[in-house]
PDB file of N, CA and C in Angstrom:
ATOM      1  N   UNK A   1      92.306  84.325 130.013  1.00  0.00           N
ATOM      2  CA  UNK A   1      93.191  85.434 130.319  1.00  0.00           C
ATOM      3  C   UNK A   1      92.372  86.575 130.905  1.00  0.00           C
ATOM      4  N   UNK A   2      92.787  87.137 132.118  1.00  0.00           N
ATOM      5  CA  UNK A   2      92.059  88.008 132.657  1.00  0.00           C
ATOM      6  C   UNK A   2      92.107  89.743 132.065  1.00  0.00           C
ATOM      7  N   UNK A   3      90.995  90.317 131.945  1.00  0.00           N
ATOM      8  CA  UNK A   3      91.398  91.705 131.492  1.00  0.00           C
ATOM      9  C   UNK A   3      92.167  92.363 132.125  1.00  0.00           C
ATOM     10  N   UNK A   4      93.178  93.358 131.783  1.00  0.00           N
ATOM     11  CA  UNK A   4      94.085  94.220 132.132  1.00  0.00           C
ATOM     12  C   UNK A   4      93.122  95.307 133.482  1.00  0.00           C
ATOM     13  N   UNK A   5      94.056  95.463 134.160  1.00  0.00           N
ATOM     14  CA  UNK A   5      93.527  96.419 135.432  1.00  0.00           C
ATOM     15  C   UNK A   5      94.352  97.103 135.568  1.00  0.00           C
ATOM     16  N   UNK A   6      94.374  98.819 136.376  1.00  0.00           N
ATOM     17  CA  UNK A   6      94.723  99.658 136.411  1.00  0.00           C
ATOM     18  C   UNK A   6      95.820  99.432 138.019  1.00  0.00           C
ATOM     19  N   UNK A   7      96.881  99.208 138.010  1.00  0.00           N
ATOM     20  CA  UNK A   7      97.304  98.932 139.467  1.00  0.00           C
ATOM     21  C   UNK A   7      97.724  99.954 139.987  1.00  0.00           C
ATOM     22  N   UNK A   8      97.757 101.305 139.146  1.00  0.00           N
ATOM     23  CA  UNK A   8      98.666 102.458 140.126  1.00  0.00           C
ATOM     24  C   UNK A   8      98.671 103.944 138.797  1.00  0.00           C
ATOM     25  N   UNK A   9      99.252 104.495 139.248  1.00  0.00           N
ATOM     26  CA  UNK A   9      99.277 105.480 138.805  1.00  0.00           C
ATOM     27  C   UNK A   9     100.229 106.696 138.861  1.00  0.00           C
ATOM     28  N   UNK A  10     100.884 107.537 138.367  1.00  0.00           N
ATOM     29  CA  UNK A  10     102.213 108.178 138.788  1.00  0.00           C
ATOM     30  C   UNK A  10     101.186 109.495 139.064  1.00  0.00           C
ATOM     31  N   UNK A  11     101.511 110.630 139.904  1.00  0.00           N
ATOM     32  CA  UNK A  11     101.237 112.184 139.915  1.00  0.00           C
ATOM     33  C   UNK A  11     101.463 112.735 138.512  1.00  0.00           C
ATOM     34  N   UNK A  12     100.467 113.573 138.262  1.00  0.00           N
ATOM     35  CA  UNK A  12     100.513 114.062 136.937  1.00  0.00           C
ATOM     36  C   UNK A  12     101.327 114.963 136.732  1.00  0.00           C
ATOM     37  N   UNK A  13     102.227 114.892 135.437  1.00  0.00           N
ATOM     38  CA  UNK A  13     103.352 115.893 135.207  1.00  0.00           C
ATOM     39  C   UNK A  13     102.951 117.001 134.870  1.00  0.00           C
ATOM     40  N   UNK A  14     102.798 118.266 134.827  1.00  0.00           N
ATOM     41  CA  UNK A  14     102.292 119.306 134.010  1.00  0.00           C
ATOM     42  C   UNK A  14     103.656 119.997 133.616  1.00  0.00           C
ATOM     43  N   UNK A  15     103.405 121.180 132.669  1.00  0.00           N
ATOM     44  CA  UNK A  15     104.293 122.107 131.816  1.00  0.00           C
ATOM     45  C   UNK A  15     103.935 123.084 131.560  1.00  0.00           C
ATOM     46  N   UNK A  16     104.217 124.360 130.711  1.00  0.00           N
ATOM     47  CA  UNK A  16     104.070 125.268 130.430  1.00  0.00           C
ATOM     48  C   UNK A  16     104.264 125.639 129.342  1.00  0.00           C
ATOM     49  N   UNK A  17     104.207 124.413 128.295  1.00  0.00           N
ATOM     50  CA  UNK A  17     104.690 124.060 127.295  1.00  0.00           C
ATOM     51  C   UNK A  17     103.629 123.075 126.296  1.00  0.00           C
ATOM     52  N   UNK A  18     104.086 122.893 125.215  1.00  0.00           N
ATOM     53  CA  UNK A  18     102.936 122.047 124.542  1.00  0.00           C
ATOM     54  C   UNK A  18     103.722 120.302 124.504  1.00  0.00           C
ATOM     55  N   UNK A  19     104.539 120.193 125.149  1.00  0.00           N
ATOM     56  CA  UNK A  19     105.244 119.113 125.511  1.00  0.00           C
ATOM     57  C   UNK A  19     105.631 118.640 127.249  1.00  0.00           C
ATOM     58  N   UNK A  20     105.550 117.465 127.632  1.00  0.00           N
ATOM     59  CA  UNK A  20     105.667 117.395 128.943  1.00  0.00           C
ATOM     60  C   UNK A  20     106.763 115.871 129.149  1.00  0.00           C
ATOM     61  N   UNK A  21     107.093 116.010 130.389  1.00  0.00           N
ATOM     62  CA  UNK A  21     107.682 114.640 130.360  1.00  0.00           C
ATOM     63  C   UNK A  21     107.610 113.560 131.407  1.00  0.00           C
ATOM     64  N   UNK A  22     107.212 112.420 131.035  1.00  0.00           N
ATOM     65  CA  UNK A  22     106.733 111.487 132.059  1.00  0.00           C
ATOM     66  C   UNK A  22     107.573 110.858 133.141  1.00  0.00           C
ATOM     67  N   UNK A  23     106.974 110.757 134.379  1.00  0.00           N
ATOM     68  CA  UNK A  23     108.193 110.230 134.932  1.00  0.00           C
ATOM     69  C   UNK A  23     109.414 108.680 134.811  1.00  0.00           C
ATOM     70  N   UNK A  24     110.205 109.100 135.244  1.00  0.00           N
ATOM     71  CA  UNK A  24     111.075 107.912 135.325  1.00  0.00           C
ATOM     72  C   UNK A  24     110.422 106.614 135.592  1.00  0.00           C
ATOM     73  N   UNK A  25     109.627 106.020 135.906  1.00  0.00           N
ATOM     74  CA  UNK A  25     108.950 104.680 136.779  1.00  0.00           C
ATOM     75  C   UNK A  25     108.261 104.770 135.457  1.00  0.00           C
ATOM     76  N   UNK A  26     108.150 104.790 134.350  1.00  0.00           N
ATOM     77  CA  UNK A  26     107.070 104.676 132.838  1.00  0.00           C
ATOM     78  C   UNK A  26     107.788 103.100 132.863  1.00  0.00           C
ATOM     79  N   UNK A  27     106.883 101.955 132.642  1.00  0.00           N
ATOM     80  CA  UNK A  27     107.371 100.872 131.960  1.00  0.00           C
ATOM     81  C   UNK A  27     106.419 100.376 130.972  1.00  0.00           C
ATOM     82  N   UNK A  28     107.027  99.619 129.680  1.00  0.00           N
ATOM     83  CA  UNK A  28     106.675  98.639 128.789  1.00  0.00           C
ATOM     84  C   UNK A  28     105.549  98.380 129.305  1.00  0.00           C
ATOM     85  N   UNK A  29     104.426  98.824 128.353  1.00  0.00           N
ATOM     86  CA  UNK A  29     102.707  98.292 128.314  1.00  0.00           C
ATOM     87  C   UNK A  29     102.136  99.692 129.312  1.00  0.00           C
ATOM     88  N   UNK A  30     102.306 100.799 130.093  1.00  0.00           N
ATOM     89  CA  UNK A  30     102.344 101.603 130.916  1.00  0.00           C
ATOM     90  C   UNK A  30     101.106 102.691 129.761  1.00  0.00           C
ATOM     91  N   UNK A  31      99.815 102.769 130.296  1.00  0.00           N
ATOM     92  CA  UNK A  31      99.291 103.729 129.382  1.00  0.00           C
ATOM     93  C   UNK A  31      99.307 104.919 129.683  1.00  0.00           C
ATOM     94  N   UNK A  32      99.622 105.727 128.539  1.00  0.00           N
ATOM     95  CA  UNK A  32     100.082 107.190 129.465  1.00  0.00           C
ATOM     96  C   UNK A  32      99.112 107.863 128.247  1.00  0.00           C
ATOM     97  N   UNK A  33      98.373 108.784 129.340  1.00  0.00           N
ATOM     98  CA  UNK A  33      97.275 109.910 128.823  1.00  0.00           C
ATOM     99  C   UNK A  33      97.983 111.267 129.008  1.00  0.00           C
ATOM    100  N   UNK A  34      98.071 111.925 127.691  1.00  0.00           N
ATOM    101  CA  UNK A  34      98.421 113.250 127.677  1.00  0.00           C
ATOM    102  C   UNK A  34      96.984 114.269 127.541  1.00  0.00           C
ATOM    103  N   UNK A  35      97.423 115.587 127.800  1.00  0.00           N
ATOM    104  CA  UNK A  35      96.292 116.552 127.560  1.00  0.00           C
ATOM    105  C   UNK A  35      97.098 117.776 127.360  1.00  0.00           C
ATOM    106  N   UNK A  36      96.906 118.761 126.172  1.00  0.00           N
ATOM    107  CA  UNK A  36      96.893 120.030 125.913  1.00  0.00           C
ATOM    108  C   UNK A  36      96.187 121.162 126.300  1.00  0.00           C
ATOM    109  N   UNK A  37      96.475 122.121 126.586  1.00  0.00           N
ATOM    110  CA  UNK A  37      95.737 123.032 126.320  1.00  0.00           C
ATOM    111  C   UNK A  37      96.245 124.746 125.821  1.00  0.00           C
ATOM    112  N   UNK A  38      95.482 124.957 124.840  1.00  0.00           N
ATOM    113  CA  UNK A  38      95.857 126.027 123.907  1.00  0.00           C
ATOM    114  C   UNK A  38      95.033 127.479 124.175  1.00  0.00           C
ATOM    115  N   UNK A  39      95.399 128.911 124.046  1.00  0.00           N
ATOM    116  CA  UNK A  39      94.334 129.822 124.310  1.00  0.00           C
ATOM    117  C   UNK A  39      95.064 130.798 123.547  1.00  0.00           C
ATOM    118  N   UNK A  40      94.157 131.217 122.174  1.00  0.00           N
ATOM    119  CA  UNK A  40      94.065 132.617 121.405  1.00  0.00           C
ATOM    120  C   UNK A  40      93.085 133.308 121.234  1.00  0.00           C
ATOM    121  N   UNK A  41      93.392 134.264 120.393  1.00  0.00           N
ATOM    122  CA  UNK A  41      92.483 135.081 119.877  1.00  0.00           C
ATOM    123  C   UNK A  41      91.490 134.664 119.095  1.00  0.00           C
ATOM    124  N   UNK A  42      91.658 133.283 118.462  1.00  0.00           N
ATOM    125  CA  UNK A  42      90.768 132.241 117.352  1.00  0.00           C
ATOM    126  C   UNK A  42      90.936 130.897 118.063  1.00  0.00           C
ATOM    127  N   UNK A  43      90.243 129.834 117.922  1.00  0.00           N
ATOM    128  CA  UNK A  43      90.390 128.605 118.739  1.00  0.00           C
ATOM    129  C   UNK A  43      91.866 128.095 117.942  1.00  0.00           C
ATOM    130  N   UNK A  44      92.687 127.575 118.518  1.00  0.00           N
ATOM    131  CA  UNK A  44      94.007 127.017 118.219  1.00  0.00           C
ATOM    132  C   UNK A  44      93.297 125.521 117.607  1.00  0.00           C
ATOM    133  N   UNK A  45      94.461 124.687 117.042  1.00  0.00           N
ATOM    134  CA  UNK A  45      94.564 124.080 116.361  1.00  0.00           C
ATOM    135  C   UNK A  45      95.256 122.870 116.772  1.00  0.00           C
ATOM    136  N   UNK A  46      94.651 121.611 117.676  1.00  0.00           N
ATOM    137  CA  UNK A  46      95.895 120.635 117.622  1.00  0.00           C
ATOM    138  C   UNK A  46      96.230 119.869 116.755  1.00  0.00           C
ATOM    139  N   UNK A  47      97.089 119.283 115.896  1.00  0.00           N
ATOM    140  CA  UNK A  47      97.598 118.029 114.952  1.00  0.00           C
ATOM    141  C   UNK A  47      98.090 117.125 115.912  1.00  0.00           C
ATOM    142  N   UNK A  48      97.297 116.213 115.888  1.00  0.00           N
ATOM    143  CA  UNK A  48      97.607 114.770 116.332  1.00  0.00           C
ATOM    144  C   UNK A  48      98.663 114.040 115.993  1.00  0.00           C
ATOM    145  N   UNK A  49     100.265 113.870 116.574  1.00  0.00           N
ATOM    146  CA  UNK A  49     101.185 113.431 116.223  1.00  0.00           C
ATOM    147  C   UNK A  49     101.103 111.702 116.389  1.00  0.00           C
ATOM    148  N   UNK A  50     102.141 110.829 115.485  1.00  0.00           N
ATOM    149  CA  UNK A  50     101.680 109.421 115.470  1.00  0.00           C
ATOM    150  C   UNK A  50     102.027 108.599 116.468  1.00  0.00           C
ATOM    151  N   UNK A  51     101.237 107.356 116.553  1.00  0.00           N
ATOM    152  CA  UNK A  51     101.113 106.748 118.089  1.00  0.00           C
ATOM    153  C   UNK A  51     100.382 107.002 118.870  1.00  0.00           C
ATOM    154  N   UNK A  52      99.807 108.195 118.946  1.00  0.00           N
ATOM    155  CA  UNK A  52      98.690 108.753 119.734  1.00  0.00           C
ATOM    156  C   UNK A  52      97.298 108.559 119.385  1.00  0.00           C
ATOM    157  N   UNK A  53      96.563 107.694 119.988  1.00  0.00           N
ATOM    158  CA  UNK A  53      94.965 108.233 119.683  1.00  0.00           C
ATOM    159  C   UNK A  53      93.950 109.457 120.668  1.00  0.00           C
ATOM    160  N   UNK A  54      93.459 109.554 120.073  1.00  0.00           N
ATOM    161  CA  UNK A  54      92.351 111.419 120.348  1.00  0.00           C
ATOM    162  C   UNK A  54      91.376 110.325 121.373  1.00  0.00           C
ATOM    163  N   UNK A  55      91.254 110.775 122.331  1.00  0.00           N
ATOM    164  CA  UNK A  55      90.122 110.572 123.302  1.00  0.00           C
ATOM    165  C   UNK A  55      89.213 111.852 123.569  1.00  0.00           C
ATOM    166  N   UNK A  56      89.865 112.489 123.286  1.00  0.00           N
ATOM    167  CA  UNK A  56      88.561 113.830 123.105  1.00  0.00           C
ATOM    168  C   UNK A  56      89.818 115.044 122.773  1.00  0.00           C
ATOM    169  N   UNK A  57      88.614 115.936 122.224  1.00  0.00           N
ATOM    170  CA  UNK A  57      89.138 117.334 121.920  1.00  0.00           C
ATOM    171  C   UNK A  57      87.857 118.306 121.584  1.00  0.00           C
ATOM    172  N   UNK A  58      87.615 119.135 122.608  1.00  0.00           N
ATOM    173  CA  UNK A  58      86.554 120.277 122.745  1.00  0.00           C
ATOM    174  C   UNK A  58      86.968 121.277 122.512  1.00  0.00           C
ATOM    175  N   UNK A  59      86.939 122.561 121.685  1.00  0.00           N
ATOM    176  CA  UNK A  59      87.334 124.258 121.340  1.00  0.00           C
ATOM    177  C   UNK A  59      86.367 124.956 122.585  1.00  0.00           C
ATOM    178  N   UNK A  60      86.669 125.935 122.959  1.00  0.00           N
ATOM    179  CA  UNK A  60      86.098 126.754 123.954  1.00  0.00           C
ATOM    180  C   UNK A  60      85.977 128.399 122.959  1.00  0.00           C
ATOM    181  N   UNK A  61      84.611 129.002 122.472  1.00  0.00           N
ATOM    182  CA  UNK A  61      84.975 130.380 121.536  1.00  0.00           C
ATOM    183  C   UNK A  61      83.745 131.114 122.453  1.00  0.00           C
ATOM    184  N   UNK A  62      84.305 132.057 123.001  1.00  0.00           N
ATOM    185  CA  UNK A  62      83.569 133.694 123.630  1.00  0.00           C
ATOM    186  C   UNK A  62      83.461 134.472 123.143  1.00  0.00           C
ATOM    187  N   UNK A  63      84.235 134.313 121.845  1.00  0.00           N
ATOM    188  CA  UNK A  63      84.394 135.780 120.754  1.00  0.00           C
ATOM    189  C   UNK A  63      85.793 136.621 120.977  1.00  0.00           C
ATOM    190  N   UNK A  64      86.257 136.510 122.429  1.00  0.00           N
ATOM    191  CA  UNK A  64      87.427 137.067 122.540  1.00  0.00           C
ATOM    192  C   UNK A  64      88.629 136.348 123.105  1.00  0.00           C
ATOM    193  N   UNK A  65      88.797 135.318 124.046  1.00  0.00           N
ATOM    194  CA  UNK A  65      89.562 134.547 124.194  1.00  0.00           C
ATOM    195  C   UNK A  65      89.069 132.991 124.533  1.00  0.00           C
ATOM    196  N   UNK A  66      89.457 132.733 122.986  1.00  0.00           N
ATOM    197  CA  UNK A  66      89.285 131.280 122.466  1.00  0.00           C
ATOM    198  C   UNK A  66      90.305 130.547 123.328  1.00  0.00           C
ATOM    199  N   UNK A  67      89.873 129.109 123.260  1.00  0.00           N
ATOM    200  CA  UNK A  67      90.937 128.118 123.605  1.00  0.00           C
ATOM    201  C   UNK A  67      90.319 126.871 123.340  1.00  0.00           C
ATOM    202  N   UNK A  68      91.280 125.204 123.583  1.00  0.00           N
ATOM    203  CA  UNK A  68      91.231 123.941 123.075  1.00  0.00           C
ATOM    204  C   UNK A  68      91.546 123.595 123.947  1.00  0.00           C
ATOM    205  N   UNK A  69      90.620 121.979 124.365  1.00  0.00           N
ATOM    206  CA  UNK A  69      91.696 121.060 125.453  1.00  0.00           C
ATOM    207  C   UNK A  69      91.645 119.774 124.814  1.00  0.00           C
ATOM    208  N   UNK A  70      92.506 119.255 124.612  1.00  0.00           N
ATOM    209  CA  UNK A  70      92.869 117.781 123.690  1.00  0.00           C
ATOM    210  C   UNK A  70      93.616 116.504 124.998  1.00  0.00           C
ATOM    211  N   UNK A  71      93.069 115.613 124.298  1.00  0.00           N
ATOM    212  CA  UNK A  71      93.482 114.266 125.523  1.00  0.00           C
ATOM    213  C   UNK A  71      93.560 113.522 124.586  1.00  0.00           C
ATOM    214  N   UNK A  72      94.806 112.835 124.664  1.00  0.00           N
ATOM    215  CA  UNK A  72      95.303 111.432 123.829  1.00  0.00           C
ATOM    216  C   UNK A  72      95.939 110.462 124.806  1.00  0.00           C
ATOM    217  N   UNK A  73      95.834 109.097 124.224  1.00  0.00           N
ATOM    218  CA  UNK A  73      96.395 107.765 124.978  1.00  0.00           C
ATOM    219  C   UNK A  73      97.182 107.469 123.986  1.00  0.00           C
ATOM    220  N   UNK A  74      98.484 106.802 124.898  1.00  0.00           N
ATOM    221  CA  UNK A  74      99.373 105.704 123.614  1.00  0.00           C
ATOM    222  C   UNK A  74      99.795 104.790 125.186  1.00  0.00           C
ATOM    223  N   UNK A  75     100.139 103.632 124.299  1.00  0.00           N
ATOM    224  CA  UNK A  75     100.684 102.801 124.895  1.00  0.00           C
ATOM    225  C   UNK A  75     102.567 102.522 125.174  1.00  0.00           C
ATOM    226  N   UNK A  76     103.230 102.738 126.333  1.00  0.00           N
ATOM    227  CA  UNK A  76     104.388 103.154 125.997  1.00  0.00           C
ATOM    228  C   UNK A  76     105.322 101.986 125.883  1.00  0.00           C
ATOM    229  N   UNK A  77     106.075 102.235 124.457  1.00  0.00           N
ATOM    230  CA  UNK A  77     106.777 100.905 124.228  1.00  0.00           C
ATOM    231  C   UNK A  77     108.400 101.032 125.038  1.00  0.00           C
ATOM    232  N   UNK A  78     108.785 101.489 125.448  1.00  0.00           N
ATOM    233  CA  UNK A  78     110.263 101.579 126.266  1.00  0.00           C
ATOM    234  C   UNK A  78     109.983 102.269 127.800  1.00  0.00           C
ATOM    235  N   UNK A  79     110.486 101.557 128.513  1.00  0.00           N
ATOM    236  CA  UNK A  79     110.743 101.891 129.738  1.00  0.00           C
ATOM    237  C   UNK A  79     111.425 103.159 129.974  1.00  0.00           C
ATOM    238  N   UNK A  80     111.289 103.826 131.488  1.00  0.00           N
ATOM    239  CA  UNK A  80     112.578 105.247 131.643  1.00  0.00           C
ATOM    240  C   UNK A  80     111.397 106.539 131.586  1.00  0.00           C
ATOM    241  N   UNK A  81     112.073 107.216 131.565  1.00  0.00           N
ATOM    242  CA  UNK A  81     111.450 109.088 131.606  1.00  0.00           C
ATOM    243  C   UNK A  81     110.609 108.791 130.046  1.00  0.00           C
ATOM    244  N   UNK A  82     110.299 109.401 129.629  1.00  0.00           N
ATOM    245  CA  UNK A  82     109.869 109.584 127.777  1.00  0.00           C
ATOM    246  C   UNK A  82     109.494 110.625 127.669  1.00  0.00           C
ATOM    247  N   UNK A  83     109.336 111.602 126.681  1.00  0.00           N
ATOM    248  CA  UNK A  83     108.947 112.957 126.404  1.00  0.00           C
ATOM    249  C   UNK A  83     107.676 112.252 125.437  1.00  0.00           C
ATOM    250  N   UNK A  84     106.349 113.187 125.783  1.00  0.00           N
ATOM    251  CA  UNK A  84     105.277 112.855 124.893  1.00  0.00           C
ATOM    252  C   UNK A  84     104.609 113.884 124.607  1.00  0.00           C
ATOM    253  N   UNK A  85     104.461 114.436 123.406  1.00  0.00           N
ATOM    254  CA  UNK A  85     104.116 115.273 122.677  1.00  0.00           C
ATOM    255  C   UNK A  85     102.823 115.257 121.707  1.00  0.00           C
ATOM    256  N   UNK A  86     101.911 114.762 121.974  1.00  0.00           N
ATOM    257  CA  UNK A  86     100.912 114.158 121.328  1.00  0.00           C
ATOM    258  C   UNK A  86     100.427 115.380 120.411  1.00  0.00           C
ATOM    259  N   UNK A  87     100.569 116.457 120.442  1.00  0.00           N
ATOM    260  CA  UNK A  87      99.845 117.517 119.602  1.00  0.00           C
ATOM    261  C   UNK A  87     100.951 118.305 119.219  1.00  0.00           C
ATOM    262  N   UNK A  88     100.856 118.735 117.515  1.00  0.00           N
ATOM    263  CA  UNK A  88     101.862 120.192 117.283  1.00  0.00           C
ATOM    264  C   UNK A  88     100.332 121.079 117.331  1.00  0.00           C
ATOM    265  N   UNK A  89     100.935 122.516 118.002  1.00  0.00           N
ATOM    266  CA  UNK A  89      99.574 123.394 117.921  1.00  0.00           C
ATOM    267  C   UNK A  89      99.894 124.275 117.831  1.00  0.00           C
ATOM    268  N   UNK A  90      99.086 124.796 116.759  1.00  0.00           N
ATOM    269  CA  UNK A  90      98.825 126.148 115.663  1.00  0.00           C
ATOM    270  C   UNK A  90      97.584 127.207 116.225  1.00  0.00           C
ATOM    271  N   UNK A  91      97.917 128.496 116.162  1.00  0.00           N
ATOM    272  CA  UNK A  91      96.856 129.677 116.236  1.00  0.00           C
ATOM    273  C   UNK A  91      97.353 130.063 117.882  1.00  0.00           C
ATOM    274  N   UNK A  92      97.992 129.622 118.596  1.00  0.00           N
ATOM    275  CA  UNK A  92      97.657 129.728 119.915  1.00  0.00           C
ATOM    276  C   UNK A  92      98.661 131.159 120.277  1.00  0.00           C
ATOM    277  N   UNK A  93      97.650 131.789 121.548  1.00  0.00           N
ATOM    278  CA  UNK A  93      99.173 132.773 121.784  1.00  0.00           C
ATOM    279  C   UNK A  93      99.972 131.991 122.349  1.00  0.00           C
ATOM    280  N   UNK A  94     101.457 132.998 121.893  1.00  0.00           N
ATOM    281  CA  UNK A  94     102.475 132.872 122.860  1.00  0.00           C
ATOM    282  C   UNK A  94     102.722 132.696 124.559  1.00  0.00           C
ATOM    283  N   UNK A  95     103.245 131.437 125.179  1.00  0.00           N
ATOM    284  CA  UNK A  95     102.984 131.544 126.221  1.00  0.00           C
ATOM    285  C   UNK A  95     101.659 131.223 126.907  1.00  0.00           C
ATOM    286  N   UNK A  96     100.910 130.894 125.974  1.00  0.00           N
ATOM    287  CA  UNK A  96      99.355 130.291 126.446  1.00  0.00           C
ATOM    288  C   UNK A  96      99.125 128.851 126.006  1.00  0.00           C
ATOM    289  N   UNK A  97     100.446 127.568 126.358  1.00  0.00           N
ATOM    290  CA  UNK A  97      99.592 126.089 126.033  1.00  0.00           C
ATOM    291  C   UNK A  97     100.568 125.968 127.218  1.00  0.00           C
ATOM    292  N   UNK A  98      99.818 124.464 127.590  1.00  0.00           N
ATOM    293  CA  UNK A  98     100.429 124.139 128.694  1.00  0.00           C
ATOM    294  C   UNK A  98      99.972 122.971 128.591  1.00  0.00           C
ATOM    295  N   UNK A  99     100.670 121.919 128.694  1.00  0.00           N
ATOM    296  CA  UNK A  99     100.693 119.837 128.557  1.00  0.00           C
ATOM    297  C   UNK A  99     100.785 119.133 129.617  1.00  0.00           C
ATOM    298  N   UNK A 100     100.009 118.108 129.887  1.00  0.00           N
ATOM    299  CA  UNK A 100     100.182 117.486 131.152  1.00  0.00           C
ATOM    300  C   UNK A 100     100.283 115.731 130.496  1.00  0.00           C
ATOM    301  N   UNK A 101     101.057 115.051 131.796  1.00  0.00           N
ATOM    302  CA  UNK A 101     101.109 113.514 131.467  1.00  0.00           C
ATOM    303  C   UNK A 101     101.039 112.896 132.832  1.00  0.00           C
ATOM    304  N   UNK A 102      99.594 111.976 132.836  1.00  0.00           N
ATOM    305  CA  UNK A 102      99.401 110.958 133.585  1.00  0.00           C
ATOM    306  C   UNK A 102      99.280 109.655 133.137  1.00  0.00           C
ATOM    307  N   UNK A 103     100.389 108.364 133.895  1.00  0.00           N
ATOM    308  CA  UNK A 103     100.729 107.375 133.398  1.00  0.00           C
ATOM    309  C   UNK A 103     100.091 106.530 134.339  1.00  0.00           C
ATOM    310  N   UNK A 104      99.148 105.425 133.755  1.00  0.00           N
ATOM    311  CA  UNK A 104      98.768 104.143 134.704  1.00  0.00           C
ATOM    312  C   UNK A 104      99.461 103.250 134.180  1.00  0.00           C
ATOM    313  N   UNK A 105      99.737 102.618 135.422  1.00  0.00           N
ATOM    314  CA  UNK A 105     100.268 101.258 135.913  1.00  0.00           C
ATOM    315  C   UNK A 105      99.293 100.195 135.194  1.00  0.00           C
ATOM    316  N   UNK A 106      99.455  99.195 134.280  1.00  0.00           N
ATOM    317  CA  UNK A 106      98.317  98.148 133.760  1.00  0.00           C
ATOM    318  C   UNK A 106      98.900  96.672 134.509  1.00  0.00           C
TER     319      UNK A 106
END
């Protein structure tokens, strides 16, 4: 059986939000990589919601405006649009996270 290969890829969704949503063309086995990013007064906080694994997560601290960027993979089990939310996040200002979702084709 040959290893899985990457055949394509959708344009990355972004938001303004700590949630984003993938496009319509997502199918069954489709790995979709999310990324956060958070900015306060203290480094914010992501919680890793389930289904998701952490491929990285780095804090950024200057002393005055902190921030986080978090990247998770899941594998998507239903076809269609999907909303993916891989992080709830704490400490952050208002109006300062913003989520992106890029989905490969396997």
């Amino acid at each position: 059986m040959a290893a899985p290969s990457i055949r394509g890829s959708t344009a990355p969704v972004l938001s303004d939000t700590g949630t984003a949503t993938s496009p319509a063309a997502t199918a069954i086995g489709d790995l979709v990589i999310c990324f956060v990013w958070s900015q306060g007064t203290s480094i914010p906080t992501h919680a890793l919601l389930g289904g998701f694994t952490e491929v990285r997560t780095h804090s950024h601290n200057d002393g005055t405006t902190d921030g986080r960027l978090s990247a998770a993979a899941k594998v998507a089990t239903a076809a269609g649009a999907q909303t993916y939310q891989p992080y709830t996040v704490s400490g952050a200002t208002a109006g300062q996270t913003c989520a992106g979702i890029l989905v490969l084709t396997v």
